[in-house]
N, C-alpha and C. Protein backbone atom coordinates (compact mmCIF):
# COMPACT_ATOMS: atom_id res chain seq x y z
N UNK A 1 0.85 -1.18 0.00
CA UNK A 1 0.00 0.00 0.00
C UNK A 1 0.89 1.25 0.00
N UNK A 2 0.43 2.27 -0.74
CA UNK A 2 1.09 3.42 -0.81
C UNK A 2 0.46 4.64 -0.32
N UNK A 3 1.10 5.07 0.71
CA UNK A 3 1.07 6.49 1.35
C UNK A 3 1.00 7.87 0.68
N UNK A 4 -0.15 8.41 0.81
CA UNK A 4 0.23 9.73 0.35
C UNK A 4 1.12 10.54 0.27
N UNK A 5 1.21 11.53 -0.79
CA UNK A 5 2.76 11.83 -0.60
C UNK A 5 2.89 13.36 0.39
N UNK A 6 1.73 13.71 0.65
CA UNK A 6 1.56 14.64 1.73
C UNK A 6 2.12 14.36 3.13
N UNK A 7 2.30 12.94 3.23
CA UNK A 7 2.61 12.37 4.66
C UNK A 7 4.35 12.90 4.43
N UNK A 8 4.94 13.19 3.25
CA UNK A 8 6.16 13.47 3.16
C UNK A 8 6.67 14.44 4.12
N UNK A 9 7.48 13.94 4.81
CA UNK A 9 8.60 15.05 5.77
C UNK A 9 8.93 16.29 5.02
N UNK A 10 8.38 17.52 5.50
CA UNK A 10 9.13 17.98 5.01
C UNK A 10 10.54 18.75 4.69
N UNK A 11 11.07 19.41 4.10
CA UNK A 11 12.77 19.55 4.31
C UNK A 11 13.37 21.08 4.30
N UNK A 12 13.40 21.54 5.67
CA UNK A 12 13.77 22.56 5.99
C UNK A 12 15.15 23.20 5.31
N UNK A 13 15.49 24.58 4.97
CA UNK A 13 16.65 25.09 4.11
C UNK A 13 18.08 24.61 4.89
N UNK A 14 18.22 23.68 5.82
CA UNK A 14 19.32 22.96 6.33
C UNK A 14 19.40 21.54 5.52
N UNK A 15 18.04 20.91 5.93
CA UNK A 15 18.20 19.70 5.05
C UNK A 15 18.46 19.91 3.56
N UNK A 16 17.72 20.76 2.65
CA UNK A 16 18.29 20.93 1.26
C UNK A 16 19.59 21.52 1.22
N UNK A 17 20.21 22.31 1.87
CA UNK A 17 21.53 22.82 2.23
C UNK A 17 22.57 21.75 1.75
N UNK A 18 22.13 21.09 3.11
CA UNK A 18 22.59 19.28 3.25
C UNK A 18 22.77 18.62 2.27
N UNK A 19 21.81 18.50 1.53
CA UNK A 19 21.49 17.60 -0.05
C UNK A 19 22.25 18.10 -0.85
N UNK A 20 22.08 19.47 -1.38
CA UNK A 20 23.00 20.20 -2.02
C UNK A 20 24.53 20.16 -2.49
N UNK A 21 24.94 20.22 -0.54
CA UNK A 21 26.38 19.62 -0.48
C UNK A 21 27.02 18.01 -0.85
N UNK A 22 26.23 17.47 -0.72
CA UNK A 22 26.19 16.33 -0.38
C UNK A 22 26.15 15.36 -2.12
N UNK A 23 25.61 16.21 -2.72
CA UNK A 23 25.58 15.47 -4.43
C UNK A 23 26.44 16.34 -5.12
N UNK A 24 26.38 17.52 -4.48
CA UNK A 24 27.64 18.36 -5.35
C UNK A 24 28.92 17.72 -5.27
N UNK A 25 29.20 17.34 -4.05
CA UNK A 25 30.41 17.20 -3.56
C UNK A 25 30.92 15.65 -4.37
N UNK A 26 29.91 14.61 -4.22
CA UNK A 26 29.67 13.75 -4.79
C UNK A 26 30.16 13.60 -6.35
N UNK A 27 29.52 14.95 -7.09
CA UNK A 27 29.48 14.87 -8.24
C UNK A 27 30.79 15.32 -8.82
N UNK A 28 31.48 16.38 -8.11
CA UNK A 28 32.79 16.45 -7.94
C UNK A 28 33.63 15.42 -8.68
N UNK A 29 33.32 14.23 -7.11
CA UNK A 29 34.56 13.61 -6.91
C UNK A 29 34.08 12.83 -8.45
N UNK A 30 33.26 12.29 -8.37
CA UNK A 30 32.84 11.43 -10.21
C UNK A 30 33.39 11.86 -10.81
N UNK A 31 32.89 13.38 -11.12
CA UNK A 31 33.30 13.56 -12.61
C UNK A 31 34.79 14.13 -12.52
N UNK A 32 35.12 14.67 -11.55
CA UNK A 32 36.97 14.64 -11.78
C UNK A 32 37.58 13.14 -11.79
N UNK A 33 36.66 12.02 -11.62
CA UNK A 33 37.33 10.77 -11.95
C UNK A 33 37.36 10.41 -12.85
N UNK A 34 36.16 10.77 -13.47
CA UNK A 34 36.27 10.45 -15.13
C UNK A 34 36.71 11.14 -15.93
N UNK A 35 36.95 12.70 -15.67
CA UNK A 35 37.74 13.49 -16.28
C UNK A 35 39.58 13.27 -16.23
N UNK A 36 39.74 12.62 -15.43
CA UNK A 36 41.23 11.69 -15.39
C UNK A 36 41.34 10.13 -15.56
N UNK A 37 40.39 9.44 -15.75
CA UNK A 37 40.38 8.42 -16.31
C UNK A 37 40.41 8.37 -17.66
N UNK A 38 39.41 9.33 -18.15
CA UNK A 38 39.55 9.51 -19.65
C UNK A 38 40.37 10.36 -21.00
N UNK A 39 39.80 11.42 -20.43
CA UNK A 39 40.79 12.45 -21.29
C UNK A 39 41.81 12.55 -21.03
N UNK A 40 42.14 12.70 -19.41
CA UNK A 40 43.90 13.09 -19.11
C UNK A 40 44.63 12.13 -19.10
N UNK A 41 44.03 10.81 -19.56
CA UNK A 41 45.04 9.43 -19.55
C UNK A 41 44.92 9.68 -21.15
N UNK A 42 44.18 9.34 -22.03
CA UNK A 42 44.71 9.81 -23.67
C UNK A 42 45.46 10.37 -23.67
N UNK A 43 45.45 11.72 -23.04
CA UNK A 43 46.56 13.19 -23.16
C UNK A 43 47.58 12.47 -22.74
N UNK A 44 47.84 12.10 -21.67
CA UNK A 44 48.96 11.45 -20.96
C UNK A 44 49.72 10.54 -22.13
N UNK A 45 49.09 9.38 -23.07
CA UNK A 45 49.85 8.93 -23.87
C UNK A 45 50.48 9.38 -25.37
N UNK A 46 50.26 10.49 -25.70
CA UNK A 46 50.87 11.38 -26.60
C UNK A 46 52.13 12.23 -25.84
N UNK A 47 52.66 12.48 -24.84
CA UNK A 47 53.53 13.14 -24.55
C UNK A 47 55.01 11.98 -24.18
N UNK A 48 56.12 12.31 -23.78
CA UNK A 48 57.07 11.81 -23.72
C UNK A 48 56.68 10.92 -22.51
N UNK A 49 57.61 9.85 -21.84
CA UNK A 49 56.79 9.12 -20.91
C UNK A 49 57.26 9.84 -19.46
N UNK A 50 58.72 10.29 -19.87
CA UNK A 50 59.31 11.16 -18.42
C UNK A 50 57.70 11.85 -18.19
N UNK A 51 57.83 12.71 -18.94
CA UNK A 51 56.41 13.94 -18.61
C UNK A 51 55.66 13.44 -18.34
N UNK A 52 54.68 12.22 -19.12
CA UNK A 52 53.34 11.87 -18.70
C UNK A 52 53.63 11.26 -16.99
N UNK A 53 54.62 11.11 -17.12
CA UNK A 53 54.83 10.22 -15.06
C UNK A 53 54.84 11.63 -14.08
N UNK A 54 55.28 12.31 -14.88
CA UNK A 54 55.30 14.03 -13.83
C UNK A 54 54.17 14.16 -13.65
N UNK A 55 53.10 14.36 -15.02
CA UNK A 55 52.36 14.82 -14.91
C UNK A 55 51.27 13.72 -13.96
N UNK A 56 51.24 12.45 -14.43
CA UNK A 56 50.04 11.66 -13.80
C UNK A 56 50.49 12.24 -12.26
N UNK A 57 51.91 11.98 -11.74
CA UNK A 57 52.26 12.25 -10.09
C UNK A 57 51.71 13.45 -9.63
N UNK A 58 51.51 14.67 -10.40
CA UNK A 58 50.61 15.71 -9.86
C UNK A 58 49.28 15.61 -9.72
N UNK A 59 48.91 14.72 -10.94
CA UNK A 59 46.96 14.65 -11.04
C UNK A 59 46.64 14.12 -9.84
N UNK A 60 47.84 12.89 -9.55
CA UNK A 60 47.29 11.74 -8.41
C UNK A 60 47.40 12.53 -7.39
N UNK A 61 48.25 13.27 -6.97
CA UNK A 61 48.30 14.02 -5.68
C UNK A 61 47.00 14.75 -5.28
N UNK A 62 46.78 15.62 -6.36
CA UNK A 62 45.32 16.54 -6.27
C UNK A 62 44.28 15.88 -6.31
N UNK A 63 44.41 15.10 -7.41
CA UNK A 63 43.07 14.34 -7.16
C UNK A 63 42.53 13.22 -5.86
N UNK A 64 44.22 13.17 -5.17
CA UNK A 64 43.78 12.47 -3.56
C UNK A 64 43.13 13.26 -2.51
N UNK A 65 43.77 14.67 -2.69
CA UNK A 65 43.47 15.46 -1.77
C UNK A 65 41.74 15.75 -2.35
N UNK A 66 41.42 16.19 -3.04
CA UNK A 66 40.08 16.27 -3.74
C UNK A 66 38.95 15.22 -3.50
N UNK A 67 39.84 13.83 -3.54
CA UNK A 67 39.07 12.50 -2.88
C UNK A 67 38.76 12.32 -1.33
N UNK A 68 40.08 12.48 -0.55
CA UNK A 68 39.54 12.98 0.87
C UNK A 68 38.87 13.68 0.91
N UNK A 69 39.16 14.99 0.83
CA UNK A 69 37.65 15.75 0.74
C UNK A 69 36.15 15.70 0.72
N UNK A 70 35.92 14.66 -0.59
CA UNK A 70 34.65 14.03 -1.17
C UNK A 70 34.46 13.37 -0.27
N UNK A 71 35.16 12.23 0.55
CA UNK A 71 35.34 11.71 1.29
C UNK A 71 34.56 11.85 2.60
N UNK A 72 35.57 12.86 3.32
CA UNK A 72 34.66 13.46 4.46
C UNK A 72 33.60 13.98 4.57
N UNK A 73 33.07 14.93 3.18
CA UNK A 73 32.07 16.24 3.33
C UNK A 73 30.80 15.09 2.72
N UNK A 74 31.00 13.86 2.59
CA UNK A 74 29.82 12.79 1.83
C UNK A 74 29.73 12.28 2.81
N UNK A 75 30.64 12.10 3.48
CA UNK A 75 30.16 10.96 4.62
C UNK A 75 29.41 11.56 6.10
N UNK A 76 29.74 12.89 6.04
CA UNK A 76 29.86 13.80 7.13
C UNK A 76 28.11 14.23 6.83
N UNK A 77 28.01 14.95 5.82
CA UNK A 77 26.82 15.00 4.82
C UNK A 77 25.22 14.40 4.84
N UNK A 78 25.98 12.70 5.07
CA UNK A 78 24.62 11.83 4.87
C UNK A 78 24.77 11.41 6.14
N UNK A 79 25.04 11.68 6.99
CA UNK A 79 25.08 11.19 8.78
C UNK A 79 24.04 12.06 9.22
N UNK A 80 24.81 13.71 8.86
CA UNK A 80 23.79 14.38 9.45
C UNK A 80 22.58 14.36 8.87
N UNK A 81 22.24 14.16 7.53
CA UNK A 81 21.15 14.09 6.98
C UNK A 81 20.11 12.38 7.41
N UNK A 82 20.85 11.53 7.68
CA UNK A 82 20.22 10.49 8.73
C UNK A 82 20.03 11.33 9.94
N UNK A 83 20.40 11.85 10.65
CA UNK A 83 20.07 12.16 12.15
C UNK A 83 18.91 13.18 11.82
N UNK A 84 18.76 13.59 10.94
CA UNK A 84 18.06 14.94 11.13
C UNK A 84 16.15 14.24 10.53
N UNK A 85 16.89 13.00 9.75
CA UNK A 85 15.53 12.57 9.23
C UNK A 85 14.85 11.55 10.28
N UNK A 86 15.80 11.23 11.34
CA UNK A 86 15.46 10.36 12.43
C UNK A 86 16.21 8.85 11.98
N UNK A 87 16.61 8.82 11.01
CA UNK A 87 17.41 7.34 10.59
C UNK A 87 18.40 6.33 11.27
N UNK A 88 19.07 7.67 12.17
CA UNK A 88 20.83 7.24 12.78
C UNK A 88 20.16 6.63 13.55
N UNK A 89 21.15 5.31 14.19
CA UNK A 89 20.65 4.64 14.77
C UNK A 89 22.37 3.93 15.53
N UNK A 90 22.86 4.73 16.10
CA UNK A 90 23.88 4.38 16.72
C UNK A 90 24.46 2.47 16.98
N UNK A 91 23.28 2.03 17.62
CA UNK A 91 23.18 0.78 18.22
C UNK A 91 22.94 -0.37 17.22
N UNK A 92 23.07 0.30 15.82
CA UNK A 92 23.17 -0.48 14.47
C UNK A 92 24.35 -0.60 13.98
N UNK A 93 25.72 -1.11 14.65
CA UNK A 93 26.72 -0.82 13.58
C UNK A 93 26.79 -1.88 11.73
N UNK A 94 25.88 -2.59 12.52
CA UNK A 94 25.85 -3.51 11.45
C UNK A 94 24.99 -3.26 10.01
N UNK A 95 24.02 -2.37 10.23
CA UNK A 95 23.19 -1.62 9.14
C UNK A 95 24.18 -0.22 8.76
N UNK A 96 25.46 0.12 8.97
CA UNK A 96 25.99 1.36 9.03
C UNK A 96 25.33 2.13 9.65
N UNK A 97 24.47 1.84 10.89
CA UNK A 97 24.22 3.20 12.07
C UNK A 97 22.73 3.57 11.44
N UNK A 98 22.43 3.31 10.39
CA UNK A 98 20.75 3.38 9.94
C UNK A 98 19.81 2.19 10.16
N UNK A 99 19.00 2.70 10.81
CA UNK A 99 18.08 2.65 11.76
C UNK A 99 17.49 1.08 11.24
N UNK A 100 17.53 0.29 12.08
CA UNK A 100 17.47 -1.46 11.52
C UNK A 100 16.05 -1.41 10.99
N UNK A 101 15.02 -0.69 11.44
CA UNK A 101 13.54 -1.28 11.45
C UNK A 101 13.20 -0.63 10.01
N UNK A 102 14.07 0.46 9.20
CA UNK A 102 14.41 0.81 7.93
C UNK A 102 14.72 -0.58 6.59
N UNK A 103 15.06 -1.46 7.10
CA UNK A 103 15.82 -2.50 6.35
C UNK A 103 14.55 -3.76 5.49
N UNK A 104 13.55 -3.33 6.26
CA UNK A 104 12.26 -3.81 5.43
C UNK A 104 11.81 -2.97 4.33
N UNK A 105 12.47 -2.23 3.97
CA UNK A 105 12.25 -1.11 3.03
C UNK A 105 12.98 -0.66 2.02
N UNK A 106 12.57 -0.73 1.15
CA UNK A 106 13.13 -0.16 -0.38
C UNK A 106 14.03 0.95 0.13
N UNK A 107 13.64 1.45 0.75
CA UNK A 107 14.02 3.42 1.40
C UNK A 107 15.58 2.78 2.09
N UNK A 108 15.41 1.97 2.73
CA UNK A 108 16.42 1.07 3.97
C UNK A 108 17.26 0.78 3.06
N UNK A 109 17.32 -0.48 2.31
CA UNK A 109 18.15 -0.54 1.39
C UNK A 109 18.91 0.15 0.44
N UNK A 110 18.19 1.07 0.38
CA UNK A 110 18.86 2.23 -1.02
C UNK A 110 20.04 2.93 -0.41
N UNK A 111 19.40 3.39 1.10
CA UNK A 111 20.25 4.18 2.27
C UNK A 111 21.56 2.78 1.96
N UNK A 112 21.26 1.90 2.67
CA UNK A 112 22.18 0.88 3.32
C UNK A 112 23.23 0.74 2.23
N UNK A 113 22.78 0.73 0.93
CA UNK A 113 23.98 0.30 -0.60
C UNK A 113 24.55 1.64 -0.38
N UNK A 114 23.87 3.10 -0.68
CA UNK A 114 24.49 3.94 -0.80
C UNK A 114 25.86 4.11 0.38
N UNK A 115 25.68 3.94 1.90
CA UNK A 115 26.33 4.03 2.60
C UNK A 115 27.81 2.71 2.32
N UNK A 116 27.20 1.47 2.07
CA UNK A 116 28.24 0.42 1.89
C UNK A 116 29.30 1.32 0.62
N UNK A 117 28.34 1.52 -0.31
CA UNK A 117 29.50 2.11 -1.86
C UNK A 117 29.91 3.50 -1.50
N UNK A 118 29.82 4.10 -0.07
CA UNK A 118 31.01 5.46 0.49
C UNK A 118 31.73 4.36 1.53
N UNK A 119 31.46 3.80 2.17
CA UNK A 119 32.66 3.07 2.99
C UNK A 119 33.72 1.95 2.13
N UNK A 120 33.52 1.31 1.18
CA UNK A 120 33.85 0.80 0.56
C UNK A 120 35.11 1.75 -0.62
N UNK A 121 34.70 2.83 -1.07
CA UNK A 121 35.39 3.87 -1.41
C UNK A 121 36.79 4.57 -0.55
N UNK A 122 35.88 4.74 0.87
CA UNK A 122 37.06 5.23 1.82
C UNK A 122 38.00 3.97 1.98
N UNK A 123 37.52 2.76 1.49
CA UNK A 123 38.92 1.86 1.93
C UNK A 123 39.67 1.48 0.74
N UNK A 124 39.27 1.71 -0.22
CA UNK A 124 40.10 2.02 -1.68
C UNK A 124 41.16 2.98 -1.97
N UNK A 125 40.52 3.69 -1.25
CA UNK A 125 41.42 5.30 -1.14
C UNK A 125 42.03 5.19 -0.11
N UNK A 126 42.32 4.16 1.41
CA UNK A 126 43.17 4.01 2.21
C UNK A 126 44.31 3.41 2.01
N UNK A 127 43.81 2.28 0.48
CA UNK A 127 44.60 1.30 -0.18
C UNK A 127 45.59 2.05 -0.71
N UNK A 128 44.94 2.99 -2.03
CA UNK A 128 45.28 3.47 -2.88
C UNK A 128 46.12 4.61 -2.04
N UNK A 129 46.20 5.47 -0.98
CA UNK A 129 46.71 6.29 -0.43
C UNK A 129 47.87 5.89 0.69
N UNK A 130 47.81 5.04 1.34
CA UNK A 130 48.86 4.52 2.16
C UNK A 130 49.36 3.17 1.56
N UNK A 131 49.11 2.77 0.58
CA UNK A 131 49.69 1.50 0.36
C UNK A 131 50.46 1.79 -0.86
N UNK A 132 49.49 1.86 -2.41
CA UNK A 132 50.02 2.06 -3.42
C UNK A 132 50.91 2.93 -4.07
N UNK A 133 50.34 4.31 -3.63
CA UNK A 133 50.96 5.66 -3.65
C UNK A 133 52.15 5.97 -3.77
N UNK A 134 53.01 5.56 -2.25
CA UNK A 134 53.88 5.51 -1.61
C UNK A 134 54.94 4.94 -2.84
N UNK A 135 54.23 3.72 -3.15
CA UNK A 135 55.40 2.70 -4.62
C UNK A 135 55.73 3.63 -5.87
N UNK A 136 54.86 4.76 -5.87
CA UNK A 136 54.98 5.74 -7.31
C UNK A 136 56.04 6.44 -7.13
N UNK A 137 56.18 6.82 -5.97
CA UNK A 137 56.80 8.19 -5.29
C UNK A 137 58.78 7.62 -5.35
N UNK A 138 58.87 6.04 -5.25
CA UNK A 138 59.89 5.50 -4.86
C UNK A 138 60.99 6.46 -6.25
N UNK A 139 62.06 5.98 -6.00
CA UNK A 139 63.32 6.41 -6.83
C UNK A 139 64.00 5.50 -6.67
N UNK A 140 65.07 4.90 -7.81
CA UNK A 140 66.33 4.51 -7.75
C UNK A 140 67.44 5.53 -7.60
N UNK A 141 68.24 4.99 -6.81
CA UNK A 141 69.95 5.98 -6.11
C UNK A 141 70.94 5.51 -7.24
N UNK A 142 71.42 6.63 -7.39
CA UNK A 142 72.77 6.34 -8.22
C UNK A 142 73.53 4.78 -7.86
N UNK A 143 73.40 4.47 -6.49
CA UNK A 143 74.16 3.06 -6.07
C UNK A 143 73.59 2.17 -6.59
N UNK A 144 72.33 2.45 -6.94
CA UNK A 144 71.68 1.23 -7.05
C UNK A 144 71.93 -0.03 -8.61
N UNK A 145 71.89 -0.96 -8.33
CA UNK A 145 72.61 -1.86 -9.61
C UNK A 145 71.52 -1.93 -10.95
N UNK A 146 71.94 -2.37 -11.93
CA UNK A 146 71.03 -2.90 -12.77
C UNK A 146 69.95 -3.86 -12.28
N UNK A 147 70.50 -4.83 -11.46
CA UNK A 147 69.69 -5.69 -10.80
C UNK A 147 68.39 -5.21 -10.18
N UNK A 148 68.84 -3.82 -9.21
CA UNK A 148 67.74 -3.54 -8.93
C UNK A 148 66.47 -2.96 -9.41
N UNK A 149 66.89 -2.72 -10.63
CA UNK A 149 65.95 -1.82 -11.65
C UNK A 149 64.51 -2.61 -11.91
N UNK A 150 65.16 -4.27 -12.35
CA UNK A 150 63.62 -4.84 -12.33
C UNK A 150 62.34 -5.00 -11.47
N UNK A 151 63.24 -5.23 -9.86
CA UNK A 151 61.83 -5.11 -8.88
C UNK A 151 61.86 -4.12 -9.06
N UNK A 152 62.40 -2.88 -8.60
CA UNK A 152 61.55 -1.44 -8.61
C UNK A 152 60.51 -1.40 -10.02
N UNK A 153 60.96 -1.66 -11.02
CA UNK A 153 59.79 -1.41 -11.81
C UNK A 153 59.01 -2.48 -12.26
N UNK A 154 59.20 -4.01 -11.39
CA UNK A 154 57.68 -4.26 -11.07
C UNK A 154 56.65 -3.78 -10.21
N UNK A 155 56.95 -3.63 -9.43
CA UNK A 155 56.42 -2.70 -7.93
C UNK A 155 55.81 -1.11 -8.32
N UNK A 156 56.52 -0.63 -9.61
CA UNK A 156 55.85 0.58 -10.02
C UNK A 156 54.80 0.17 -11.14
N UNK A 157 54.81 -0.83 -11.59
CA UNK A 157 53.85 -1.31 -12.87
C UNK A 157 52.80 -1.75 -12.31
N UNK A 158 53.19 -2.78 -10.71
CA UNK A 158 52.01 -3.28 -10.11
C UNK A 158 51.05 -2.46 -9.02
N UNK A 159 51.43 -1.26 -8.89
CA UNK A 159 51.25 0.03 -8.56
C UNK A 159 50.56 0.49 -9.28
N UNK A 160 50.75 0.39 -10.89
CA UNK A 160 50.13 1.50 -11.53
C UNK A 160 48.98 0.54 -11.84
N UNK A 161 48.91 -0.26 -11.99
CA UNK A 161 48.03 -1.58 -12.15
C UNK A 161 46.76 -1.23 -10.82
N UNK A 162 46.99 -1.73 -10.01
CA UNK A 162 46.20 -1.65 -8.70
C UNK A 162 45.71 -0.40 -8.70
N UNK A 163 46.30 0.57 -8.78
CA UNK A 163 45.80 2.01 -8.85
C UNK A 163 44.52 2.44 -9.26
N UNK A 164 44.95 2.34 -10.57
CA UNK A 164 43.52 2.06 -11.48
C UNK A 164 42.76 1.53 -11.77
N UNK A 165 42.68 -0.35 -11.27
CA UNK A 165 41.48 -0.94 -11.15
C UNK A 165 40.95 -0.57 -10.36
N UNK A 166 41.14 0.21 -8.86
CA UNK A 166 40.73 0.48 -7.68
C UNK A 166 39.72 1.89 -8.40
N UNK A 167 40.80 2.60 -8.99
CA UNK A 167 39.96 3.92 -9.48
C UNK A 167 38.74 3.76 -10.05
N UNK A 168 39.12 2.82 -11.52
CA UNK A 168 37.71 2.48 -11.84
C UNK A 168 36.85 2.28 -11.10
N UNK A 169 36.75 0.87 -9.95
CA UNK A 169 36.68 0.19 -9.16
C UNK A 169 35.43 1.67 -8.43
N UNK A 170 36.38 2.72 -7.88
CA UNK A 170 35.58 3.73 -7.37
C UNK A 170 34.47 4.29 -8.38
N UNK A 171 34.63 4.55 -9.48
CA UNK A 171 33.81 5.21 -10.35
C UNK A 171 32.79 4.54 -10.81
N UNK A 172 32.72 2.91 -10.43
CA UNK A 172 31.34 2.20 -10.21
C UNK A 172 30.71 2.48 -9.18
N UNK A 173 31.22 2.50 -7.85
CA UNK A 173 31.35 2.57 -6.57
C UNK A 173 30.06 4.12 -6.34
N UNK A 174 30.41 5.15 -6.99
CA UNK A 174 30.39 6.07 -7.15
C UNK A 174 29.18 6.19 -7.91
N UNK A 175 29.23 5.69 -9.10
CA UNK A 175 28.13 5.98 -10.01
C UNK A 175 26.45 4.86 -9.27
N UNK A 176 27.22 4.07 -8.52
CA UNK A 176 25.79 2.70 -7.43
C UNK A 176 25.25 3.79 -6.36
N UNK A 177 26.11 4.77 -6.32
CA UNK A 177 26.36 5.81 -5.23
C UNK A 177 24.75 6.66 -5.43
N UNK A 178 25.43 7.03 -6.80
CA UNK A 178 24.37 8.06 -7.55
C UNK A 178 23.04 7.58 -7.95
N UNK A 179 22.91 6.49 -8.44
CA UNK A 179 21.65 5.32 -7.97
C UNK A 179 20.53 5.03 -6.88
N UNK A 180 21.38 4.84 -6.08
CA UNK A 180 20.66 4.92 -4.88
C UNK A 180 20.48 6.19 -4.34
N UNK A 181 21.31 7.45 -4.31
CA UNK A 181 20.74 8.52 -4.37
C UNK A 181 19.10 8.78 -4.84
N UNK A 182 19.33 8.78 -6.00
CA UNK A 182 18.70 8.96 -6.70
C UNK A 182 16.93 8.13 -7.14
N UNK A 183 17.12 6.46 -6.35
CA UNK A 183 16.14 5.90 -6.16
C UNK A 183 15.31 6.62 -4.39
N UNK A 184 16.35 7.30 -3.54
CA UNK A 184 15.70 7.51 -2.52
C UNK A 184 15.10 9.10 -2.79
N UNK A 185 15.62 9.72 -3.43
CA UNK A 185 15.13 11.21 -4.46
C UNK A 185 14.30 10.90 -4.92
N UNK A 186 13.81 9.87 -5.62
CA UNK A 186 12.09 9.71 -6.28
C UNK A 186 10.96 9.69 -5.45
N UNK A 187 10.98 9.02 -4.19
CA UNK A 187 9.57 9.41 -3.58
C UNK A 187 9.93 8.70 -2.38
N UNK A 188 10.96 9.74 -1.14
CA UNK A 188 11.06 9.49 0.18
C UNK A 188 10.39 8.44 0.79
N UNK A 189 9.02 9.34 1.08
CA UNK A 189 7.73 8.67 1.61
C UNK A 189 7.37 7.05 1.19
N UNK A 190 7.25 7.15 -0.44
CA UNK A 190 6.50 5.75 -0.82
C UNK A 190 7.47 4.73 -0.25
N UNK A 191 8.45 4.63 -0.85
CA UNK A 191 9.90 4.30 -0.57
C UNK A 191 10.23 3.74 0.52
N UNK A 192 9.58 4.60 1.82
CA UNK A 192 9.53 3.93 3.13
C UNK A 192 8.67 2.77 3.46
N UNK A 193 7.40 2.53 2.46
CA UNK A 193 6.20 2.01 2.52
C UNK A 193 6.60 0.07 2.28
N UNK A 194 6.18 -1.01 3.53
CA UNK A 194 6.92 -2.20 2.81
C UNK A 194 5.97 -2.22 1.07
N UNK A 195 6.40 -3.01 0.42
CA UNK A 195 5.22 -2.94 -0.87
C UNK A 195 4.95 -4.78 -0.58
């Protein structure tokens, strides 16, 4: 059975505030992912390879700091926007903190994926930031032998490898993101309703 849509909460200039930030910020982080997945990796293979490694080492830098960012102000974002709709539910860590008796519900689920595909993200980007990163950044020393040339540049290939399935990896992550957004943006209320 479906609820009128008058029964809809309605959403004070904090909560749209909220929303605002919260898909902008979102939309951000997407489309500067796909704007360096796509075009600036083409660009990247027309130039010399010294340069294209300069250059990817700057994109990746900014575009980490840009990802934390997205990071915090999304996650920070849809917490308060659970607390404010009555959702948080502290004593749920297992639903991500939204509210268990939600989980019979289209509305529950949409919340619950969207929240799994931002935590799931933040640990890609913990990967990709303290693990992988670090292998780009490495150098060989004048001491160093021929010998050593091959691991270092497996370790930078399997680096650059991991990097970017992870990236992609996010820009699904991201776009399931925008989905479920976007299924709980069609009709709050009904949404909550079991069918």
């Amino acid at each position: 059975m479906l609820t009128a849509a008058a029964d809809a909460r309605t959403l004070d200039s904090l909560d749209k505030a909220l929303i605002g930030i919260h898909v902008a910020v979102m939309g951000l982080y997407t489309i500067g992912g796909l704007w360096i997945k796509i075009p600036v990796h083409r660009a990247q293979k027309g130039i010399p390879p010294a340069q294209s490694a300069l250059v990817g080492q700057r994109i990746g830098f900014d575009f980490t700091v840009v990802s934390w960012f997205a990071f915090v102000v999304v996650g920070a974002t849809g917490y308060a926007l659970l607390g404010r709709a009555g959702d948080l539910d502290l004593a749920t860590p297992y639903t991500f903190f939204i509210d268990h008796s939600l989980m019979d519900t289209r509305y529950g689920w949409a919340l619950f994926f969207m929240v799994l595909f931002w935590v799931v993200l933040v640990v890609n980007g913990l990967i990709m930031t303290l693990y992988f990163r670090p292998h780009l950044s490495g150098r060989l020393e004048p001491a160093n032998t021929t010998a050593d040339l091959e691991p270092f540049q497996a370790r930078l290939t399997s680096a650059v490898f991991w990097i970017d399935f992870l990236a992609w990896a996010n820009l699904v992550l991201a776009g399931g993101s925008f989905v479920a957004g976007m299924l709980i943006g069609l009709d709050h209320t009904v949404m909550r309703v079991d069918s």
